[in-house]
PDB file of N, CA and C in Angstrom:
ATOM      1  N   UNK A   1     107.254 119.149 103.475  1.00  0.00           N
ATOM      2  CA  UNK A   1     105.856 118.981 103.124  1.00  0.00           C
ATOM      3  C   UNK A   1     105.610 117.520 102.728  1.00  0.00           C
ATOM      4  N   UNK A   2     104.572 116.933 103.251  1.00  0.00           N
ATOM      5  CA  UNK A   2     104.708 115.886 103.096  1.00  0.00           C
ATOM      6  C   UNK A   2     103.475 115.552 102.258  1.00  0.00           C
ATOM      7  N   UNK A   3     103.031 114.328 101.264  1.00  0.00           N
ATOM      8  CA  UNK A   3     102.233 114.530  99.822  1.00  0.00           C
ATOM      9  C   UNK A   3     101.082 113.422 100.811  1.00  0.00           C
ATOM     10  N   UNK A   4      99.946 113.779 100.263  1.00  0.00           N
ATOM     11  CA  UNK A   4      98.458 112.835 100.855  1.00  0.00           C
ATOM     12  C   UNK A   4      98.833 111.682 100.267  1.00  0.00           C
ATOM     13  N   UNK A   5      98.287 110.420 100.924  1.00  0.00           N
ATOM     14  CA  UNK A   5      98.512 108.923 100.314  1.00  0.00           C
ATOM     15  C   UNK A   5      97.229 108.680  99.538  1.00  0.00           C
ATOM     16  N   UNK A   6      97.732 108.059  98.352  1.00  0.00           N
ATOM     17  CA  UNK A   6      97.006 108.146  97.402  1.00  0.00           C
ATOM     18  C   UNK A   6      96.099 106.757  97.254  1.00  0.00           C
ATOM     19  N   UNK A   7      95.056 105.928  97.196  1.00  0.00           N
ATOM     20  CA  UNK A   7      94.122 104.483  97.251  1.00  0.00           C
ATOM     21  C   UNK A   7      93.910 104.157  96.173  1.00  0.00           C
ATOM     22  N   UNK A   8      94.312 103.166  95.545  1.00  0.00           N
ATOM     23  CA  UNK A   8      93.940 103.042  94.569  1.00  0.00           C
ATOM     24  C   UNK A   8      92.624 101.518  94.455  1.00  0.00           C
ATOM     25  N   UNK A   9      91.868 101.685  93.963  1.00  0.00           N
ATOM     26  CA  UNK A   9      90.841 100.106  94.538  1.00  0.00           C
ATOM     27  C   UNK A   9      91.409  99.498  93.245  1.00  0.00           C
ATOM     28  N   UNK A  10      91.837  98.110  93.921  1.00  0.00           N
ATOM     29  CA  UNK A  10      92.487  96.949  92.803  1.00  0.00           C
ATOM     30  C   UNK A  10      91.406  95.576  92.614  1.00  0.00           C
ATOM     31  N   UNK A  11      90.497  95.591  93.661  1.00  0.00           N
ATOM     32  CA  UNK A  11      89.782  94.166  93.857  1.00  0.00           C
ATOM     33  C   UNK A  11      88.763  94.038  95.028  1.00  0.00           C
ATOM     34  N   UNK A  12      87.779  93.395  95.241  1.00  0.00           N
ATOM     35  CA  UNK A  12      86.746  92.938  96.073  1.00  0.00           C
ATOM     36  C   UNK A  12      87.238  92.144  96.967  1.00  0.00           C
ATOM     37  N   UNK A  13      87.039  91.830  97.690  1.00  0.00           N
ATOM     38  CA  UNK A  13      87.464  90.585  98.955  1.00  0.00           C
ATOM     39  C   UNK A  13      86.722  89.676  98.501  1.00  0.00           C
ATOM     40  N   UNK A  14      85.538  89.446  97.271  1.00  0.00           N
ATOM     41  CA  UNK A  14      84.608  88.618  96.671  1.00  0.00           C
ATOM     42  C   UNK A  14      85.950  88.295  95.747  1.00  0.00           C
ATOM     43  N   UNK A  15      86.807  88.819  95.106  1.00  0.00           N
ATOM     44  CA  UNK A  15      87.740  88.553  94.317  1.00  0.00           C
ATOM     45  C   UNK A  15      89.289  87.773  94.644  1.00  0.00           C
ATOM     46  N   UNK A  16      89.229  88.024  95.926  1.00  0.00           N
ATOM     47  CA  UNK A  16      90.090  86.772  96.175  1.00  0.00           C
ATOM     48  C   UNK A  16      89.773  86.515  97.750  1.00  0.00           C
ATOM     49  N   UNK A  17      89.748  85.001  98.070  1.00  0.00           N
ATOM     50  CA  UNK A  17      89.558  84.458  98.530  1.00  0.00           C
ATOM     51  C   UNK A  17      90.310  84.081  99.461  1.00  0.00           C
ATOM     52  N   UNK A  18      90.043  83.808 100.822  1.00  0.00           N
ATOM     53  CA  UNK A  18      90.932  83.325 101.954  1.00  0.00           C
ATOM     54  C   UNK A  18      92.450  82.303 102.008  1.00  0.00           C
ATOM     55  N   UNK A  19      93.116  82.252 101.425  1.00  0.00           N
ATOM     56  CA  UNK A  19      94.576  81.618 101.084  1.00  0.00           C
ATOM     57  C   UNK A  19      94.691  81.423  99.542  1.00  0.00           C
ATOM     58  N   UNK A  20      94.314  82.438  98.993  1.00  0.00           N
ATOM     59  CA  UNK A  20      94.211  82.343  97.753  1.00  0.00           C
ATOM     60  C   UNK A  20      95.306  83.748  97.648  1.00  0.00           C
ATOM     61  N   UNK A  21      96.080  83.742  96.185  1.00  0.00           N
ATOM     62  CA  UNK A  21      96.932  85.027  95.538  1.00  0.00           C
ATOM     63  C   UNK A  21      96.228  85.201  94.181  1.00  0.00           C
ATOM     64  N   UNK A  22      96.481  86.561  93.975  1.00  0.00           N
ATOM     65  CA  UNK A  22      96.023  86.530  92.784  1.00  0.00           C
ATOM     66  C   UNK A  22      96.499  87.667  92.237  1.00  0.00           C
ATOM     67  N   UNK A  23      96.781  88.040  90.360  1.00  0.00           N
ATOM     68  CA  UNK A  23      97.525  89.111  89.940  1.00  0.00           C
ATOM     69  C   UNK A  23      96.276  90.050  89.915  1.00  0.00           C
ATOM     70  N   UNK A  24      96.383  91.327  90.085  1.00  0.00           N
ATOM     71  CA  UNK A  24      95.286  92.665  89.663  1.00  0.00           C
ATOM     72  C   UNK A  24      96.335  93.662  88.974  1.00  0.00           C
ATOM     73  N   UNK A  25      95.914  94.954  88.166  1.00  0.00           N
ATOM     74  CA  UNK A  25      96.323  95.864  87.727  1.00  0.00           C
ATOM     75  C   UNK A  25      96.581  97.079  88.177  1.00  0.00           C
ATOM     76  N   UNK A  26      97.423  97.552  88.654  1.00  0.00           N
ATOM     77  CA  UNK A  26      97.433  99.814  88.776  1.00  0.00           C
ATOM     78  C   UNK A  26      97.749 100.033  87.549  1.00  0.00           C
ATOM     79  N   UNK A  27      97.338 100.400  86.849  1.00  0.00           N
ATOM     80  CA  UNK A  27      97.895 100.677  85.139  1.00  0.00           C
ATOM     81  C   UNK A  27      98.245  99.402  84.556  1.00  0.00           C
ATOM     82  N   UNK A  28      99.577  99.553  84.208  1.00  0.00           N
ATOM     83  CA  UNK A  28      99.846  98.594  83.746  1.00  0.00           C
ATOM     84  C   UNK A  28     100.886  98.278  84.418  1.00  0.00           C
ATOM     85  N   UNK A  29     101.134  98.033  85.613  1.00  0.00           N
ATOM     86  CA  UNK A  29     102.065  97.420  86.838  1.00  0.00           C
ATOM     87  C   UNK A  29     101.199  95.934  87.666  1.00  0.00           C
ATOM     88  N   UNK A  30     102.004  94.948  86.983  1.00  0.00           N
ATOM     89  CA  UNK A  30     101.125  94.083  87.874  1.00  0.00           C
ATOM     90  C   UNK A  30     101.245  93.971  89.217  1.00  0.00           C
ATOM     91  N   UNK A  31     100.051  93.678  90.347  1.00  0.00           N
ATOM     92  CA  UNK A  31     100.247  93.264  91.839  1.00  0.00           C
ATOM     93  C   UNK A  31      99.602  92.245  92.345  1.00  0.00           C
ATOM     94  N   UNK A  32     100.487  91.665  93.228  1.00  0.00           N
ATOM     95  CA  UNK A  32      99.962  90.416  93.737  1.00  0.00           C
ATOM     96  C   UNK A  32      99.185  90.606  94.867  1.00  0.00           C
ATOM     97  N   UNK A  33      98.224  89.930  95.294  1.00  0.00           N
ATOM     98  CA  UNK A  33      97.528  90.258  96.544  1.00  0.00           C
ATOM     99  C   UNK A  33      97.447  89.080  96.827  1.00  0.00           C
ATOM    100  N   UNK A  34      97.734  88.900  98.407  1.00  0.00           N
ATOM    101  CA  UNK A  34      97.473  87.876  98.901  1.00  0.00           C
ATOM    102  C   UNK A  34      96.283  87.640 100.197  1.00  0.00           C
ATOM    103  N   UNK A  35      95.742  86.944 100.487  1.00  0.00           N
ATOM    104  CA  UNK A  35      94.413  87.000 101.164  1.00  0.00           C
ATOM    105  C   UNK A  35      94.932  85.747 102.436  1.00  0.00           C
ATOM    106  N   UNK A  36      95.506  86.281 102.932  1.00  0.00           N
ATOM    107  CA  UNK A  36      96.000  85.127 104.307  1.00  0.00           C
ATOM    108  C   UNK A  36      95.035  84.374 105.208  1.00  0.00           C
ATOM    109  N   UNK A  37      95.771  83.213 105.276  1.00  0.00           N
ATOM    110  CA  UNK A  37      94.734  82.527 106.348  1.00  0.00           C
ATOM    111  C   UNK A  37      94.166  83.277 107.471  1.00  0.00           C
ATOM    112  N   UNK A  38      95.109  84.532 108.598  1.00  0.00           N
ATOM    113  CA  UNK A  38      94.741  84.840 109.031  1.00  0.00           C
ATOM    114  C   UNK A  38      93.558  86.082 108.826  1.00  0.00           C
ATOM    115  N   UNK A  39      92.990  86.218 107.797  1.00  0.00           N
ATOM    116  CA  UNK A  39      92.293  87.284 106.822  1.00  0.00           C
ATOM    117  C   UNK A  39      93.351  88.218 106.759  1.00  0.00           C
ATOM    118  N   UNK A  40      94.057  88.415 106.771  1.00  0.00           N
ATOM    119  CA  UNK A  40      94.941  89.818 106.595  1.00  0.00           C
ATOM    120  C   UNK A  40      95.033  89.775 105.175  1.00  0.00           C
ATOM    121  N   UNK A  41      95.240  91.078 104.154  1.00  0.00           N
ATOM    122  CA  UNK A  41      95.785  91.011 102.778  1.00  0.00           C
ATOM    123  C   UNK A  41      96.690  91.459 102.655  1.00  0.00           C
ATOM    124  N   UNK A  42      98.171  91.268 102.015  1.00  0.00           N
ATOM    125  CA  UNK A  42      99.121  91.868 101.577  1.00  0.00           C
ATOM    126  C   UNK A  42      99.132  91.981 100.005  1.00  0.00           C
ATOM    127  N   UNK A  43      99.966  93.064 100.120  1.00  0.00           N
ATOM    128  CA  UNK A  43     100.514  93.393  98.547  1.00  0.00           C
ATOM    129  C   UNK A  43     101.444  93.937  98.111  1.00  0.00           C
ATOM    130  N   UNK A  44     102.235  93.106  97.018  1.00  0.00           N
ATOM    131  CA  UNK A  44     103.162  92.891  96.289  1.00  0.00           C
ATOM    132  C   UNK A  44     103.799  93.551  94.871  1.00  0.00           C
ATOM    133  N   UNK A  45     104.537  93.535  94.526  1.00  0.00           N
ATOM    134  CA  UNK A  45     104.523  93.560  93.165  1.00  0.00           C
ATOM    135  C   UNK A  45     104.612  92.513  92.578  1.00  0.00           C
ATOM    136  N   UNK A  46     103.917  92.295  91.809  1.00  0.00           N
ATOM    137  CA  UNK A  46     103.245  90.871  90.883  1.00  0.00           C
ATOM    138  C   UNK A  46     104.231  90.303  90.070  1.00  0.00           C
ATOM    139  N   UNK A  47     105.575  90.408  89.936  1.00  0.00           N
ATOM    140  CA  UNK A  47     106.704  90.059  89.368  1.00  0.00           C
ATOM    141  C   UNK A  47     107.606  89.054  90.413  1.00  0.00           C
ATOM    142  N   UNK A  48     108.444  87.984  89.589  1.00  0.00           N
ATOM    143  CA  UNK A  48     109.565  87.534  90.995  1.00  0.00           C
ATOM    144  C   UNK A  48     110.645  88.589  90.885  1.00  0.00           C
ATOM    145  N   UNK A  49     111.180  89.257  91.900  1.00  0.00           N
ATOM    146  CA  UNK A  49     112.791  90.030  91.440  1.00  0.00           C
ATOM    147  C   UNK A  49     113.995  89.210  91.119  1.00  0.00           C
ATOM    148  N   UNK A  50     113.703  87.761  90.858  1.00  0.00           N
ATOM    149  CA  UNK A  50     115.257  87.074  89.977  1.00  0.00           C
ATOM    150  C   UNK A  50     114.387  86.919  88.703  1.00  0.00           C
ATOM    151  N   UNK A  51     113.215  86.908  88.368  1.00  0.00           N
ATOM    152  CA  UNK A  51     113.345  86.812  87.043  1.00  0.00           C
ATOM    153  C   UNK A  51     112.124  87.542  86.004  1.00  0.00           C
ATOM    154  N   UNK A  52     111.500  88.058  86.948  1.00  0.00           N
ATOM    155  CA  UNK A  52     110.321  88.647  86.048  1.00  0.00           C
ATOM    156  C   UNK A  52     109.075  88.208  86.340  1.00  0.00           C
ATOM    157  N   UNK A  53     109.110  86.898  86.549  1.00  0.00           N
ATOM    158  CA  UNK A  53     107.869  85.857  86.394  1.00  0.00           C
ATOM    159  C   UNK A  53     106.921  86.141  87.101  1.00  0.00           C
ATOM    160  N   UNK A  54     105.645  86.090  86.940  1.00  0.00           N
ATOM    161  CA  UNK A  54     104.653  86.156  87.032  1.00  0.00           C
ATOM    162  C   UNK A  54     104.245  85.319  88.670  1.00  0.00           C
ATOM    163  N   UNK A  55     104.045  86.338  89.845  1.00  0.00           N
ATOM    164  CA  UNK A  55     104.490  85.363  91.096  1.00  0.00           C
ATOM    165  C   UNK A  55     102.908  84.902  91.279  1.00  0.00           C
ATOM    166  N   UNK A  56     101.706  85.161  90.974  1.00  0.00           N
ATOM    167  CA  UNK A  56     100.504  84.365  90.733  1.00  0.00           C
ATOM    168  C   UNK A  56     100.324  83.302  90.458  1.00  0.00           C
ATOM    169  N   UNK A  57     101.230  82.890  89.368  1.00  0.00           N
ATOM    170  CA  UNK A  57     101.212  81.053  89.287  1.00  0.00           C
ATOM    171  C   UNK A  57     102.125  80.239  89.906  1.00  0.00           C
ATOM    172  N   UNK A  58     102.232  80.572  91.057  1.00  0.00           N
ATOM    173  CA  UNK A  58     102.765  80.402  92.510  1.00  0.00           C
ATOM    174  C   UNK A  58     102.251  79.420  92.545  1.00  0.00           C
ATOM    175  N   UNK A  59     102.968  78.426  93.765  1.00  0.00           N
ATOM    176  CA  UNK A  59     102.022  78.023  94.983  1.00  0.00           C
ATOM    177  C   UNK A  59     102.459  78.268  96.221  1.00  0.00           C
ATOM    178  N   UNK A  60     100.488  78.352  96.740  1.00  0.00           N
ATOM    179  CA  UNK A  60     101.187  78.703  98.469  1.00  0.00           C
ATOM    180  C   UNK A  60     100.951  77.764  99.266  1.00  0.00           C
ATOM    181  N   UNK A  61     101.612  77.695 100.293  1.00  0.00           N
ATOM    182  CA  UNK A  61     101.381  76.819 101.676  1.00  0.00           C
ATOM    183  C   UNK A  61     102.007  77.713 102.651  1.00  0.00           C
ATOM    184  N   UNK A  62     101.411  77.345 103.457  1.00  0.00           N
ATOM    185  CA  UNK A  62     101.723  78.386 105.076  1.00  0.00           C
ATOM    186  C   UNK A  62     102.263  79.679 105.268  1.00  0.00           C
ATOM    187  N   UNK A  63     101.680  79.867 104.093  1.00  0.00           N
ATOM    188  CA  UNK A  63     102.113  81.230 103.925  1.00  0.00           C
ATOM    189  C   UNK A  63     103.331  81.906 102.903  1.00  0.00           C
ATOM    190  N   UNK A  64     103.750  80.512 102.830  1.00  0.00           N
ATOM    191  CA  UNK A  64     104.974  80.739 101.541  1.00  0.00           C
ATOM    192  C   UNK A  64     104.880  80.608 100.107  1.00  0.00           C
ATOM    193  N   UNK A  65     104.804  81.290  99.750  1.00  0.00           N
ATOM    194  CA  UNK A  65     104.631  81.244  97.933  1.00  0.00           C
ATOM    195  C   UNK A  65     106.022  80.569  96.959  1.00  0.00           C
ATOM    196  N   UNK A  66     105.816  80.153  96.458  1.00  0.00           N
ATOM    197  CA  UNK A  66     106.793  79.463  95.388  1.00  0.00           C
ATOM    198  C   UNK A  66     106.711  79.863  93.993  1.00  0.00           C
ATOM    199  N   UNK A  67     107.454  80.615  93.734  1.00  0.00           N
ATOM    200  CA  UNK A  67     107.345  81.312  92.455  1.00  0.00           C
ATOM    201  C   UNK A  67     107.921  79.524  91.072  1.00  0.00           C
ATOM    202  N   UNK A  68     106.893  79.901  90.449  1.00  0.00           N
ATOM    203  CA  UNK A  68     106.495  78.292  89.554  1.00  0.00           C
ATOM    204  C   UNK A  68     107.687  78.340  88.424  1.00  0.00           C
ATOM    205  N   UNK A  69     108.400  79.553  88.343  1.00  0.00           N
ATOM    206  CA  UNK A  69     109.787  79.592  87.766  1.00  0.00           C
ATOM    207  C   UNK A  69     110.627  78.783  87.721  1.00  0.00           C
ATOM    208  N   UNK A  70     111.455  79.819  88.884  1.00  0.00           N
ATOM    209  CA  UNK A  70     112.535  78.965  89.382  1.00  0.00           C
ATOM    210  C   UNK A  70     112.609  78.615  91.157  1.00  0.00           C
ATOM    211  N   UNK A  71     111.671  78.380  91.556  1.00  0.00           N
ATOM    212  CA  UNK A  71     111.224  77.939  92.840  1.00  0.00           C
ATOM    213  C   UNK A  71     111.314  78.438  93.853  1.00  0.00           C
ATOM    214  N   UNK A  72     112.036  79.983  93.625  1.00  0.00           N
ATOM    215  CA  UNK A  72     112.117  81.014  94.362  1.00  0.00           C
ATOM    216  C   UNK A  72     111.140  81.498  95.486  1.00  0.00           C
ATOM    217  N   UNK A  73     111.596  81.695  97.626  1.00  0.00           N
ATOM    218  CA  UNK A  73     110.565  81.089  97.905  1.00  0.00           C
ATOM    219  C   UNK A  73     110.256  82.506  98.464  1.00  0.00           C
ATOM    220  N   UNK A  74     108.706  83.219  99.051  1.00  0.00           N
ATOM    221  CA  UNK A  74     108.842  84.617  99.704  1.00  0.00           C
ATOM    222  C   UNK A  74     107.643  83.884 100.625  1.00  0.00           C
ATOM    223  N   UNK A  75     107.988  84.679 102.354  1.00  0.00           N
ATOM    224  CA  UNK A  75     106.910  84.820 102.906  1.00  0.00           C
ATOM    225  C   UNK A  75     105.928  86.139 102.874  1.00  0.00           C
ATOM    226  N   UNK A  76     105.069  85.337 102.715  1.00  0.00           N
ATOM    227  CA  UNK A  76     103.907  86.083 102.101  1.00  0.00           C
ATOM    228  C   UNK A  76     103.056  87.361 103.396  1.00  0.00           C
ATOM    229  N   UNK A  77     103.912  86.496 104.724  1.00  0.00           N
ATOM    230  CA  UNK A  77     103.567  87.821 105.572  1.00  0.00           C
ATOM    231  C   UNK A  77     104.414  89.254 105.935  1.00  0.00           C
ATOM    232  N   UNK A  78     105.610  88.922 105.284  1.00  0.00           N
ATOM    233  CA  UNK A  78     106.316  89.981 105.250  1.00  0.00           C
ATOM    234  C   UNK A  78     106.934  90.539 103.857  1.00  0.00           C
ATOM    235  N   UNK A  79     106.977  89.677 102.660  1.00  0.00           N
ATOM    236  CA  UNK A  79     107.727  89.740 101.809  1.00  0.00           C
ATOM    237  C   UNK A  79     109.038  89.186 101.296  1.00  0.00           C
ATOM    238  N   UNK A  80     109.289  88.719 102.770  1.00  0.00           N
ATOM    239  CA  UNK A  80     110.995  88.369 102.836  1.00  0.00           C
ATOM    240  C   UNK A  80     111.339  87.406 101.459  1.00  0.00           C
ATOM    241  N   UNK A  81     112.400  87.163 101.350  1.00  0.00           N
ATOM    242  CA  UNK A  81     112.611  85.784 100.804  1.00  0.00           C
ATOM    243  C   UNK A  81     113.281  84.965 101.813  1.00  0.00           C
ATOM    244  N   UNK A  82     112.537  83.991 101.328  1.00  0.00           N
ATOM    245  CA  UNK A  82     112.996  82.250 102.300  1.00  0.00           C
ATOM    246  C   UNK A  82     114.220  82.271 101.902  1.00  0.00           C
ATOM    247  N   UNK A  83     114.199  81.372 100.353  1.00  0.00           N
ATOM    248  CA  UNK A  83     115.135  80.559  99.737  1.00  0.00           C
ATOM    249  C   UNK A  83     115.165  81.544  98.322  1.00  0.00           C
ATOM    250  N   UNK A  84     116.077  82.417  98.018  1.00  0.00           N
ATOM    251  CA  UNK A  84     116.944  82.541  99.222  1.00  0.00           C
ATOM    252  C   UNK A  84     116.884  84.086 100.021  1.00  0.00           C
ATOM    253  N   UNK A  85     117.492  83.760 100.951  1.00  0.00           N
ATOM    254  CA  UNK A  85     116.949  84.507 102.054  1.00  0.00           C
ATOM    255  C   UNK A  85     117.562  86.107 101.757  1.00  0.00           C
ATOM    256  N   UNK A  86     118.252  86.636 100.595  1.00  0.00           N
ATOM    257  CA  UNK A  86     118.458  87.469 100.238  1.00  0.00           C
ATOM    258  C   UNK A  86     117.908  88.334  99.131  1.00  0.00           C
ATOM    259  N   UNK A  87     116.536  88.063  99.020  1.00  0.00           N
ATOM    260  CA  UNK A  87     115.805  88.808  98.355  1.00  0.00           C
ATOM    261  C   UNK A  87     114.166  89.624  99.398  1.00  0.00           C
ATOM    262  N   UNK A  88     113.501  90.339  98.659  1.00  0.00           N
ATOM    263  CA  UNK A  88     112.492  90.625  99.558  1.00  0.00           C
ATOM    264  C   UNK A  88     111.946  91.151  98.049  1.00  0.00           C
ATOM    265  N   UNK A  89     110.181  90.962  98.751  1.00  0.00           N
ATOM    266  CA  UNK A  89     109.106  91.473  97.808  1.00  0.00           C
ATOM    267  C   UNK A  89     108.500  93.244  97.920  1.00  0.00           C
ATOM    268  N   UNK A  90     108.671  94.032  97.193  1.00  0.00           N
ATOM    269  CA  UNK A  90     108.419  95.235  97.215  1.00  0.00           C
ATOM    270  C   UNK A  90     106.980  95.149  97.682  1.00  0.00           C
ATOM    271  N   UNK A  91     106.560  95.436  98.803  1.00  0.00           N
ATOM    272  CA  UNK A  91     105.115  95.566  99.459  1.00  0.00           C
ATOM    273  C   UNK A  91     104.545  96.938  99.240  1.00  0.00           C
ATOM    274  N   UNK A  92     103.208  97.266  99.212  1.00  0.00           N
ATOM    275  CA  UNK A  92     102.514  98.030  99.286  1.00  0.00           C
ATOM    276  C   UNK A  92     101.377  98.116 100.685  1.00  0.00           C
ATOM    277  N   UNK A  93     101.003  99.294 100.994  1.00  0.00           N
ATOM    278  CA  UNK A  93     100.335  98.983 101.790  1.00  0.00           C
ATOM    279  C   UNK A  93      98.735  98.781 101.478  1.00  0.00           C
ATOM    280  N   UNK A  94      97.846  98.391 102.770  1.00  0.00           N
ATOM    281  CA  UNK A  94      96.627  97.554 101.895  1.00  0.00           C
ATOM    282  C   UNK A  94      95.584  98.311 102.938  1.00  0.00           C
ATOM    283  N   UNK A  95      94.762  98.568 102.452  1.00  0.00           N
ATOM    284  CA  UNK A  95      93.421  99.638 103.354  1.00  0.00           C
ATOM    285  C   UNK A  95      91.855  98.804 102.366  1.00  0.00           C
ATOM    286  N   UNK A  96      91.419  98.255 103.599  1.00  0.00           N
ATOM    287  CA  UNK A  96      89.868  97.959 103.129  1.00  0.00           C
ATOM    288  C   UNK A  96      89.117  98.642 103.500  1.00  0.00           C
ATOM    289  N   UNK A  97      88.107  98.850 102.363  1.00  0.00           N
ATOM    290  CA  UNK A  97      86.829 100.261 102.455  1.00  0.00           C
ATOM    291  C   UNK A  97      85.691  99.061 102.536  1.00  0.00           C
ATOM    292  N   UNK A  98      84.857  98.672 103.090  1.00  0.00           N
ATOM    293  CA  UNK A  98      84.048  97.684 103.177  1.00  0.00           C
ATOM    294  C   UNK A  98      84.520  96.317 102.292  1.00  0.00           C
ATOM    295  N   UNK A  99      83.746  95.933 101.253  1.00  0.00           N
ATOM    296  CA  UNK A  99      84.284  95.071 100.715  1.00  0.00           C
ATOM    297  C   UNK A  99      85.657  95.079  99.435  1.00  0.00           C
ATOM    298  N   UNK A 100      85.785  96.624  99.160  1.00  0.00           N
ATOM    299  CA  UNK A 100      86.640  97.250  98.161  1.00  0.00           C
ATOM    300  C   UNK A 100      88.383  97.084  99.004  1.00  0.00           C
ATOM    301  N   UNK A 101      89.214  96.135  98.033  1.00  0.00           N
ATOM    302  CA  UNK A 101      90.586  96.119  98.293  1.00  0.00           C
ATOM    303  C   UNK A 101      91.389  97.806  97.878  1.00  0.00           C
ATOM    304  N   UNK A 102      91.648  98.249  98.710  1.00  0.00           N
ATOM    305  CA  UNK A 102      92.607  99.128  97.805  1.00  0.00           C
ATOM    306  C   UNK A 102      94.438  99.456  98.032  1.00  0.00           C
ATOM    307  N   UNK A 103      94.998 100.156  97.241  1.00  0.00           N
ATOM    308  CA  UNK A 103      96.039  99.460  97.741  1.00  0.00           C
ATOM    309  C   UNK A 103      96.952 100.940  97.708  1.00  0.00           C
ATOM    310  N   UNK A 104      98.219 101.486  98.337  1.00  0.00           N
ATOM    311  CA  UNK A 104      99.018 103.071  97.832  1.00  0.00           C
ATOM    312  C   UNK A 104     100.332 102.441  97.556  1.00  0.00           C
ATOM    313  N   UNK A 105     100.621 102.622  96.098  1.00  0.00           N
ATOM    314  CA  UNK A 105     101.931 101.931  95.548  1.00  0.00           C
ATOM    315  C   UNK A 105     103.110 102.624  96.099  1.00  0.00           C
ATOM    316  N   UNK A 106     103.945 102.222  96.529  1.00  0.00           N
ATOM    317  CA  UNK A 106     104.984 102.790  97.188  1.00  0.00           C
ATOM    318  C   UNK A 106     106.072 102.103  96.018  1.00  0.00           C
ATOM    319  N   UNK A 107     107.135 102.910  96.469  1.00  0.00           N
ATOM    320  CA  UNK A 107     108.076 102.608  95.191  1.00  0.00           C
ATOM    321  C   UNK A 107     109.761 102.224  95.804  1.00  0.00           C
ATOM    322  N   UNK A 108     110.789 102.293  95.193  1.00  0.00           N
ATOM    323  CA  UNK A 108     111.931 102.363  95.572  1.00  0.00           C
ATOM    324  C   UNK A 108     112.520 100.602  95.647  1.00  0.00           C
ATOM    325  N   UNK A 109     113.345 100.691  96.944  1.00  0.00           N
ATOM    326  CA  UNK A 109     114.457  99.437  96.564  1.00  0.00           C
ATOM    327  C   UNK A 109     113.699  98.969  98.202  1.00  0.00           C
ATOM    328  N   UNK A 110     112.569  97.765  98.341  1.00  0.00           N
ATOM    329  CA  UNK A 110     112.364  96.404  99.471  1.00  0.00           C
ATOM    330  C   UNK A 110     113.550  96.814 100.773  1.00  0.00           C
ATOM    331  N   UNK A 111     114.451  96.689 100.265  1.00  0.00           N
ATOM    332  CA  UNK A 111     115.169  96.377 101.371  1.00  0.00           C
ATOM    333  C   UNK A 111     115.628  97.346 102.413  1.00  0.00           C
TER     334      UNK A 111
END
């Protein structure tokens, strides 16, 4: 038996902006959303997995985020990690209802 996927709305597409990331809330789990050049949005869990940190005060370029930590690098279209290339970002998947982001937290181990 398999369980209905559940939406949760995290943000507006008025709320983040075309190459812009930004942290939102499911409870109290932070997530990162990212708003790609190519309009696509992904989403994250709002943490780095080497250290906790807060991957919002990032920076991005071409798609790669730099966690402002310890410089830890992920592409932002898949999750992967760059540098180093043995990590990955726990993704969620992302469903837009007109202008409403929403997002179904999926759980477990990225890789």
């Amino acid at each position: 038996m398999t369980s209905a996927t559940t939406w949760t709305p995290v943000a507006t597409l008025d709320d983040l902006w075309e190459g812009e990331v930004a942290e939102f809330y499911v409870g109290d789990r932070p997530i990162l959303l990212a708003h790609l050049r190519s309009g696509e949005i992904r989403a994250f869990d709002g943490l780095c997995p080497h250290a906790g940190f807060p991957l919002a005060d990032g920076e991005v370029e071409n798609n790669i985020l730099t966690c402002s930590a310890h410089s830890w690098e992920f592409d932002l279209d898949t999750g992967a990690g760059v540098n180093p290339a043995n990590c990955q970002l726990q993704s969620h998947p992302v469903r837009i209802d007109g202008d409403q982001i929403n997002i179904s937290l999926t759980e477990g181990d990225p890789r």
